[in-house]
N, C-alpha and C. Protein backbone atom coordinates (compact mmCIF):
# COMPACT_ATOMS: atom_id res chain seq x y z
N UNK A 1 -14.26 -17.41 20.93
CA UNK A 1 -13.30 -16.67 20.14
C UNK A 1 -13.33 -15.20 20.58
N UNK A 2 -12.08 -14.80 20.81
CA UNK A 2 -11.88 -13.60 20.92
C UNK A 2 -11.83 -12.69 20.17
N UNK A 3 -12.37 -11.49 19.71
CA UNK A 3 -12.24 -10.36 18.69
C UNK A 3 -10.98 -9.10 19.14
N UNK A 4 -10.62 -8.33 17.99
CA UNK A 4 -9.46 -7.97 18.48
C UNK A 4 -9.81 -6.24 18.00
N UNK A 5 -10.24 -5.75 18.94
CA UNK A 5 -10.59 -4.08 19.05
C UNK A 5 -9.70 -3.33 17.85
N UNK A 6 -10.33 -2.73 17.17
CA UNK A 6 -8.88 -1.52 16.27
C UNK A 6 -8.96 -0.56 16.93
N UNK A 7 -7.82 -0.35 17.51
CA UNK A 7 -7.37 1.43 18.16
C UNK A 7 -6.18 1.73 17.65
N UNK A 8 -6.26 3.66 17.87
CA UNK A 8 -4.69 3.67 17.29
C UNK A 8 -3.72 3.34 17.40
N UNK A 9 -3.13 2.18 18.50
CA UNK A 9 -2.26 1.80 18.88
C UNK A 9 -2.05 0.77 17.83
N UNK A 10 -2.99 -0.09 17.44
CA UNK A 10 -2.71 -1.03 16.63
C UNK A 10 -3.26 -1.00 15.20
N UNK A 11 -3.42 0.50 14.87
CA UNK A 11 -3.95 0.75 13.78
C UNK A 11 -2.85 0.59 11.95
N UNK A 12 -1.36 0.47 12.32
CA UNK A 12 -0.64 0.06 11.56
C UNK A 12 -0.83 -1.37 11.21
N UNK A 13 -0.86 -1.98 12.01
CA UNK A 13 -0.80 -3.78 11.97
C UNK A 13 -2.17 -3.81 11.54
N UNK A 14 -3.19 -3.54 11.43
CA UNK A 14 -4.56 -3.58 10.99
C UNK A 14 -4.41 -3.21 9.37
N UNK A 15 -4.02 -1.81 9.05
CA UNK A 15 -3.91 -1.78 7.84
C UNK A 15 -2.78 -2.79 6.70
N UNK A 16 -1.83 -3.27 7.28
CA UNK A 16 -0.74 -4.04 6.78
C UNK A 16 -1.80 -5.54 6.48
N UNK A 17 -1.98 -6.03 7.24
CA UNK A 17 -2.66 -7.54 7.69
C UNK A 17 -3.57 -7.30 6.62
N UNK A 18 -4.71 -6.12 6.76
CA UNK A 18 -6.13 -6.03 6.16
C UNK A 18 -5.73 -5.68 4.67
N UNK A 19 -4.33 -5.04 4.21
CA UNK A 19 -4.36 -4.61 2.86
C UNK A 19 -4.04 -6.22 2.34
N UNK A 20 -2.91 -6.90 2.78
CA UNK A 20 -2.41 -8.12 2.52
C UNK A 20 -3.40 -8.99 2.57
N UNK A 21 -4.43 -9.05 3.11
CA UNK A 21 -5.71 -10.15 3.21
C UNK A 21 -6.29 -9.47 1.74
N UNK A 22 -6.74 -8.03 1.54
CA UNK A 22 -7.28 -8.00 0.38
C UNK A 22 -6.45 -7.82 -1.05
N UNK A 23 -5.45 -7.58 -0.32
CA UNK A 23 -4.58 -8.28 -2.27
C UNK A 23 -4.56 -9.55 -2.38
N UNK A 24 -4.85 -10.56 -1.52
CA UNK A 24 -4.43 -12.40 -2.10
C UNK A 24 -5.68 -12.31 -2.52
N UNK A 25 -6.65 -11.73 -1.69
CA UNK A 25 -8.24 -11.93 -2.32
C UNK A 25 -8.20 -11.55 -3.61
N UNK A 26 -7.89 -10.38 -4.26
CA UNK A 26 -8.27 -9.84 -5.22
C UNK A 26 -7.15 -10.76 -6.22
N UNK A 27 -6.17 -10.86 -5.63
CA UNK A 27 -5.21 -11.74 -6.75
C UNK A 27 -5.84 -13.01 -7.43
N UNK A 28 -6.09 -13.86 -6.18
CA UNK A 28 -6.69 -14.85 -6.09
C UNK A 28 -8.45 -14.95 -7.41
N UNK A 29 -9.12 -13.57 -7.03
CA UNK A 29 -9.78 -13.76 -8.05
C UNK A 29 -9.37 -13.23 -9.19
N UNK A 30 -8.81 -12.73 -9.85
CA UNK A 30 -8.13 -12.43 -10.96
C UNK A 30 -7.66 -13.36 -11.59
N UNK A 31 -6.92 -14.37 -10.96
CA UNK A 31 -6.60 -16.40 -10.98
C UNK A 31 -7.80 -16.73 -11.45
N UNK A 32 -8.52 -16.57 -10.68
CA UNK A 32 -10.05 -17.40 -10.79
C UNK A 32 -10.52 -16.86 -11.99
N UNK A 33 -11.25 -15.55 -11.92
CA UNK A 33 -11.68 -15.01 -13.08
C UNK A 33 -11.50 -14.16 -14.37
N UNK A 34 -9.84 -14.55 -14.32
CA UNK A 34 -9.01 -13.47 -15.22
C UNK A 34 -8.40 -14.53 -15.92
N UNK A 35 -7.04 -14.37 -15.85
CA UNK A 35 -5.93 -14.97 -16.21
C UNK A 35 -4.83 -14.42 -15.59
N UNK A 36 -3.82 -15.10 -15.54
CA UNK A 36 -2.32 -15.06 -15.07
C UNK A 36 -2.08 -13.91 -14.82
N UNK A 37 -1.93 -13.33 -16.29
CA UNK A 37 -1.32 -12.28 -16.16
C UNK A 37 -2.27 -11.22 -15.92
N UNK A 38 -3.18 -10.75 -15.90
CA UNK A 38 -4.45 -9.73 -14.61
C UNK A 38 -3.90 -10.52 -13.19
N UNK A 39 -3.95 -11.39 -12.81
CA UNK A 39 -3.47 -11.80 -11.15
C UNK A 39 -1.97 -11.15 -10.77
N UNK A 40 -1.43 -11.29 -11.93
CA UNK A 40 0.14 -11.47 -11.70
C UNK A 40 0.18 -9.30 -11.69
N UNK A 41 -0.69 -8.79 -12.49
CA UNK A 41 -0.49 -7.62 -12.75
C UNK A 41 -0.97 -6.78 -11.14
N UNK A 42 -2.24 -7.63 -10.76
CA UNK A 42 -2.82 -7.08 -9.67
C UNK A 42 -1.56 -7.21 -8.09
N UNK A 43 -1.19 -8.12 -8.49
CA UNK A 43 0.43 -8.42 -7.58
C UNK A 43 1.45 -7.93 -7.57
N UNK A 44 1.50 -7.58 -8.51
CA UNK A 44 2.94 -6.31 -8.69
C UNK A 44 2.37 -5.09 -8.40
N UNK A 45 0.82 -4.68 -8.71
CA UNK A 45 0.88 -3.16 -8.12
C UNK A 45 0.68 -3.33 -6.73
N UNK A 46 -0.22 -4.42 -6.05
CA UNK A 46 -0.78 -4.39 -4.41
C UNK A 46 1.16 -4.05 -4.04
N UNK A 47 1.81 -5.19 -4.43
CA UNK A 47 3.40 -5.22 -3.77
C UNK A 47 3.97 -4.05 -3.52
N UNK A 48 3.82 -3.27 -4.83
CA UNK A 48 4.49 -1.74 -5.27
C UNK A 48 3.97 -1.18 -4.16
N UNK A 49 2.77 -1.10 -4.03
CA UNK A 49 2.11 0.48 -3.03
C UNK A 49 2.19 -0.39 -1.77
N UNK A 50 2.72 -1.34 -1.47
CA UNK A 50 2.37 -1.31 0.09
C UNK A 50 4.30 -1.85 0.37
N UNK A 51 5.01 -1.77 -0.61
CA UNK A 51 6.78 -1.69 -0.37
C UNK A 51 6.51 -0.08 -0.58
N UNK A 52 5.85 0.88 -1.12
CA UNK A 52 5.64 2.16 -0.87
C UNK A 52 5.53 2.91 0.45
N UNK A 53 4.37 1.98 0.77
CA UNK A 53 3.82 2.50 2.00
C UNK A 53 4.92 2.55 3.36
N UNK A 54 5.16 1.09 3.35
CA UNK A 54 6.71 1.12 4.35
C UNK A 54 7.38 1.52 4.30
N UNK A 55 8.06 2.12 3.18
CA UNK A 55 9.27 3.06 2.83
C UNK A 55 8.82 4.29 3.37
N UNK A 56 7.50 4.66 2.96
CA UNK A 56 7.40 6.35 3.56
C UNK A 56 7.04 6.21 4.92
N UNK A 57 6.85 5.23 5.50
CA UNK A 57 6.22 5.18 7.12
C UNK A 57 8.02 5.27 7.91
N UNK A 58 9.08 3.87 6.93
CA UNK A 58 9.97 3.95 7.37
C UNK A 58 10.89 5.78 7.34
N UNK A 59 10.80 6.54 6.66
CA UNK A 59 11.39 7.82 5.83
C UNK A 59 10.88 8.70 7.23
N UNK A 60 9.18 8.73 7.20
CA UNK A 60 8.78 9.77 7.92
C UNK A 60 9.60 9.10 9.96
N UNK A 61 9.60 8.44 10.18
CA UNK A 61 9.66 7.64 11.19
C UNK A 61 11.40 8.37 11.82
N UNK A 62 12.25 7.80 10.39
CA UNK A 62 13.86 8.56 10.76
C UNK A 62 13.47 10.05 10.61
N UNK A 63 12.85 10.65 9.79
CA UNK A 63 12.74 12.42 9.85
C UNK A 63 12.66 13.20 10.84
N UNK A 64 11.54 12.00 11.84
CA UNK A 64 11.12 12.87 13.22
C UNK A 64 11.95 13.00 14.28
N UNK A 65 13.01 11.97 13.77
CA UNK A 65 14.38 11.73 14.87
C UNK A 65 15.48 12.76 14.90
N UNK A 66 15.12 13.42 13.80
CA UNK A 66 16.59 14.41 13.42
C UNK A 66 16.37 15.60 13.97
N UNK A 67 17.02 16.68 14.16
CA UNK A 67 16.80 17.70 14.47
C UNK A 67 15.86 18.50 13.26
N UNK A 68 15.82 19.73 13.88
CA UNK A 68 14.23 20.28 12.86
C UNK A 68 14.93 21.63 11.52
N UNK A 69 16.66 20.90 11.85
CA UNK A 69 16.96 21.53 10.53
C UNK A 69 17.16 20.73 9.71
N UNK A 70 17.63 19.47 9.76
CA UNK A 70 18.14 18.57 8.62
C UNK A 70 16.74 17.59 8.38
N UNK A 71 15.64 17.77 8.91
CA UNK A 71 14.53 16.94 8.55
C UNK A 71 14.15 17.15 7.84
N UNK A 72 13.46 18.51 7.45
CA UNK A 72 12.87 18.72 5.87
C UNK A 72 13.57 18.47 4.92
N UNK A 73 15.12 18.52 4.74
CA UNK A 73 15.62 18.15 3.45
C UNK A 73 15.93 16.60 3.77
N UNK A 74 16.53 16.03 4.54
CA UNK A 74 15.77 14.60 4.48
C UNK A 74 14.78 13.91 3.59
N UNK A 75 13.81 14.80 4.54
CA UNK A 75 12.38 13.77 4.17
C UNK A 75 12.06 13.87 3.12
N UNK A 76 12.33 15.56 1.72
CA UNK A 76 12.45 15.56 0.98
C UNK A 76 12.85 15.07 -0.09
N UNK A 77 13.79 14.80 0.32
CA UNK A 77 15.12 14.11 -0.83
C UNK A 77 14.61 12.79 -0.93
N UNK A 78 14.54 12.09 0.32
CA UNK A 78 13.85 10.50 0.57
C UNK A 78 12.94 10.58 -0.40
N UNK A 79 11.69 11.05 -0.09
CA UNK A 79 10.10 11.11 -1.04
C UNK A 79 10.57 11.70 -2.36
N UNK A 80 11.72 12.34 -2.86
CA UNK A 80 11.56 12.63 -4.55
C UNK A 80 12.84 10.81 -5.45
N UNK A 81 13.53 10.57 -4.49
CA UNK A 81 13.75 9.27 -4.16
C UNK A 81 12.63 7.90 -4.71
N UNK A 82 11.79 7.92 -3.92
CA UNK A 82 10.71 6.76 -3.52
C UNK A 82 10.48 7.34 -4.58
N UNK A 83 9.64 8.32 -4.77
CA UNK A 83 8.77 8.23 -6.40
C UNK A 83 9.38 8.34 -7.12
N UNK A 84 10.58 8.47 -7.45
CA UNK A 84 11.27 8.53 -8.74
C UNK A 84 11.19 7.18 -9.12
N UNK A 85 11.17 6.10 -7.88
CA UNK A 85 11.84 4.69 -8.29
C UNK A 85 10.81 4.41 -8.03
N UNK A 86 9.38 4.42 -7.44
CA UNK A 86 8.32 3.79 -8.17
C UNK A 86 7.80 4.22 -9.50
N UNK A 87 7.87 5.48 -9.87
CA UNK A 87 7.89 5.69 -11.18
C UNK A 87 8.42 4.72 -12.19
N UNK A 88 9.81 4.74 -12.05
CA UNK A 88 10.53 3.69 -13.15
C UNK A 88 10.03 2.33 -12.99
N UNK A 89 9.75 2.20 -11.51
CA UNK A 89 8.74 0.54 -11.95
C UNK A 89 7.75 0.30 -12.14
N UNK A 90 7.22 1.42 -12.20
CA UNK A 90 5.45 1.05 -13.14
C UNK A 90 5.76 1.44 -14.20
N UNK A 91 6.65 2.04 -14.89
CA UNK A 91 7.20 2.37 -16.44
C UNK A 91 7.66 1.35 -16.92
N UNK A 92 8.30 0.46 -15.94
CA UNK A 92 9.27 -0.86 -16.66
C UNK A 92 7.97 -1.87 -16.49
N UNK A 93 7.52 -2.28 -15.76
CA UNK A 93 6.23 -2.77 -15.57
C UNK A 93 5.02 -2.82 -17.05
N UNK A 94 4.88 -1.65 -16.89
CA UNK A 94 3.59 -1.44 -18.14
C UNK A 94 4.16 -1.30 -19.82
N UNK A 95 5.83 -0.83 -19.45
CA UNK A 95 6.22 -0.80 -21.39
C UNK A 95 7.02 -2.33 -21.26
N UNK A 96 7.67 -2.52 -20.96
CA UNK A 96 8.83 -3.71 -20.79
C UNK A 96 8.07 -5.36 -20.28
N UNK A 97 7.32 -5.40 -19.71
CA UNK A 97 6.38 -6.49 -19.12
C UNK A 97 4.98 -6.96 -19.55
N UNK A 98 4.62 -5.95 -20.52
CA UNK A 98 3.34 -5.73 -20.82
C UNK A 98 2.01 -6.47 -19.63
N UNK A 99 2.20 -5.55 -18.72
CA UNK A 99 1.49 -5.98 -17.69
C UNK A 99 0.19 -5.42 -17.85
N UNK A 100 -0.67 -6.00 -17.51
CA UNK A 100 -2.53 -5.69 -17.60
C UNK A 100 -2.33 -4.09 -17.35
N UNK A 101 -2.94 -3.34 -17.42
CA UNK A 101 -3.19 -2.06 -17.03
C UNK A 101 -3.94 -1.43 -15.71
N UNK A 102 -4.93 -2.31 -16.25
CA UNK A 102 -6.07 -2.29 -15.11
C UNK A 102 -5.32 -3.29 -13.58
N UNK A 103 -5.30 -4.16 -14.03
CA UNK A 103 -4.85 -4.90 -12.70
C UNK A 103 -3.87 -4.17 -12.24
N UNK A 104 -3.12 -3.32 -12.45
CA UNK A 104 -1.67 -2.86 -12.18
C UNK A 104 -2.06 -1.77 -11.25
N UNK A 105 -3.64 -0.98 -11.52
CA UNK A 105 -4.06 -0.16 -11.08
C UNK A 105 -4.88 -0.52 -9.81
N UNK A 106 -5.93 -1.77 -10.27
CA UNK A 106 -6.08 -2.17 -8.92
C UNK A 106 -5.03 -2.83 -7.42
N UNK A 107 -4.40 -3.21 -7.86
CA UNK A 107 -3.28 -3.24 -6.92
C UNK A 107 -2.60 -2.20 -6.29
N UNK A 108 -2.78 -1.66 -7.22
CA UNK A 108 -2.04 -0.34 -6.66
C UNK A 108 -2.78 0.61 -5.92
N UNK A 109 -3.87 0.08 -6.03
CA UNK A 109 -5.43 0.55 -5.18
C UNK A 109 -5.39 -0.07 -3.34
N UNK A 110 -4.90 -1.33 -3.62
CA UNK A 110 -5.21 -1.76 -2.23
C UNK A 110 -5.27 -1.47 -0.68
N UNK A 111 -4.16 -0.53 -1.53
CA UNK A 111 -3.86 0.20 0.17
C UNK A 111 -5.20 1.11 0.51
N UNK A 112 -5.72 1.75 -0.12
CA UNK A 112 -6.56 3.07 -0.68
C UNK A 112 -7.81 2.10 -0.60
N UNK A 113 -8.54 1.05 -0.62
CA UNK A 113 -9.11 0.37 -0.43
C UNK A 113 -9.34 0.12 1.43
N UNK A 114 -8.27 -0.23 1.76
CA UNK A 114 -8.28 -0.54 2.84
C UNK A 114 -8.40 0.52 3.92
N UNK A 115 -7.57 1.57 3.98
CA UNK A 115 -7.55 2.92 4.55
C UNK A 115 -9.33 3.38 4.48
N UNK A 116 -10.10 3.42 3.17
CA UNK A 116 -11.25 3.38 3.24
C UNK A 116 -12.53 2.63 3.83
N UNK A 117 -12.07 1.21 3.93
CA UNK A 117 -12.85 0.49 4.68
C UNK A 117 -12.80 0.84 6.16
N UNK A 118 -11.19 0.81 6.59
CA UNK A 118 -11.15 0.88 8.04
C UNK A 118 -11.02 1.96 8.51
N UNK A 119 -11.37 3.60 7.63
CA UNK A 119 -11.90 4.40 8.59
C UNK A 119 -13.91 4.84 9.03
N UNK A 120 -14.04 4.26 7.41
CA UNK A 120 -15.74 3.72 7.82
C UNK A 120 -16.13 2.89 9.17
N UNK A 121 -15.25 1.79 9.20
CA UNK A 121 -15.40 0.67 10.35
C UNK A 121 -15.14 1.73 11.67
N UNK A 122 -14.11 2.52 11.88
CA UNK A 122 -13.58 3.53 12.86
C UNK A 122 -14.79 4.49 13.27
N UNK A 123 -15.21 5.20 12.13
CA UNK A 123 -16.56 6.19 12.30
C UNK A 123 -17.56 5.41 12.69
N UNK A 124 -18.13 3.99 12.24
CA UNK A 124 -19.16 3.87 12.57
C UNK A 124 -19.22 3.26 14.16
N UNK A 125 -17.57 3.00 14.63
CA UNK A 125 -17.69 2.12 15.72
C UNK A 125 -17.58 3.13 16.67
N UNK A 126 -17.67 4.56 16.43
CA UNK A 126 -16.81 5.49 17.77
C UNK A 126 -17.60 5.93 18.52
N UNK A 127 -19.52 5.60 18.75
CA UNK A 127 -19.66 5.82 19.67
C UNK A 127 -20.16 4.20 20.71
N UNK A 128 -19.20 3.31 20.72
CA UNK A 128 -18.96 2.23 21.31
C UNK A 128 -17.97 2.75 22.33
């Protein structure tokens, strides 16, 4: 079996794959050792912050394309955008759904989880 190096080249697809491996995990035990709705809560936030994450990767990605007058208000407008409307869905989420609290938070952790693991893994591997 082959192992598959993390460099920055493939350091997007590492965090996507590795956040998505640890939200089914964490969902999965929340199933196991929760109930429904803690799994179901931990699933709507992992979903939220990592349809987050692509939106601002997608946002910053068109910004850098534009010229260097119309980018800052762009990228601006985009990001008060994105959080406005993740705002309203963790508002509709937590009053309207009565979704776990905590699970809503760990999910919404996952990304922030992962970014942490795999720059530990990065530091400890860099003089390889």
């Amino acid at each position: 079996m082959t192992t598959a190096r993390i460099r920055e080249e493939n350091i997007f697809t590492v965090l996507t794959a590795g956040s998505l491996t640890l939200l089914a995990l964490l969902a999965g035990a929340g199933l196991v050792l929760g109930s429904v709705r803690f799994a179901g809560s931990v699933l709507a936030g992992g979903v939220l912050a990592l349809a987050n994450f692509f939106w601002l990767r997608s946002i910053l990605s068109r910004s850098l394309s534009l010229n260097a007058r119309t980018a800052p208000r762009f990228a601006v407008l985009r990001y008060l955008v994105r959080l406005t409307l993740l705002a309203i869905a963790v508002y509709v989420l937590v009053v309207y759904c009565s979704i776990d609290l905590f699970g809503l938070l760990l999910g919404l952790s996952v990304l922030v989880f992962t970014i942490i693991a795999l720059s530990i893994y990065m530091i400890s591997t860099q003089g390889e």
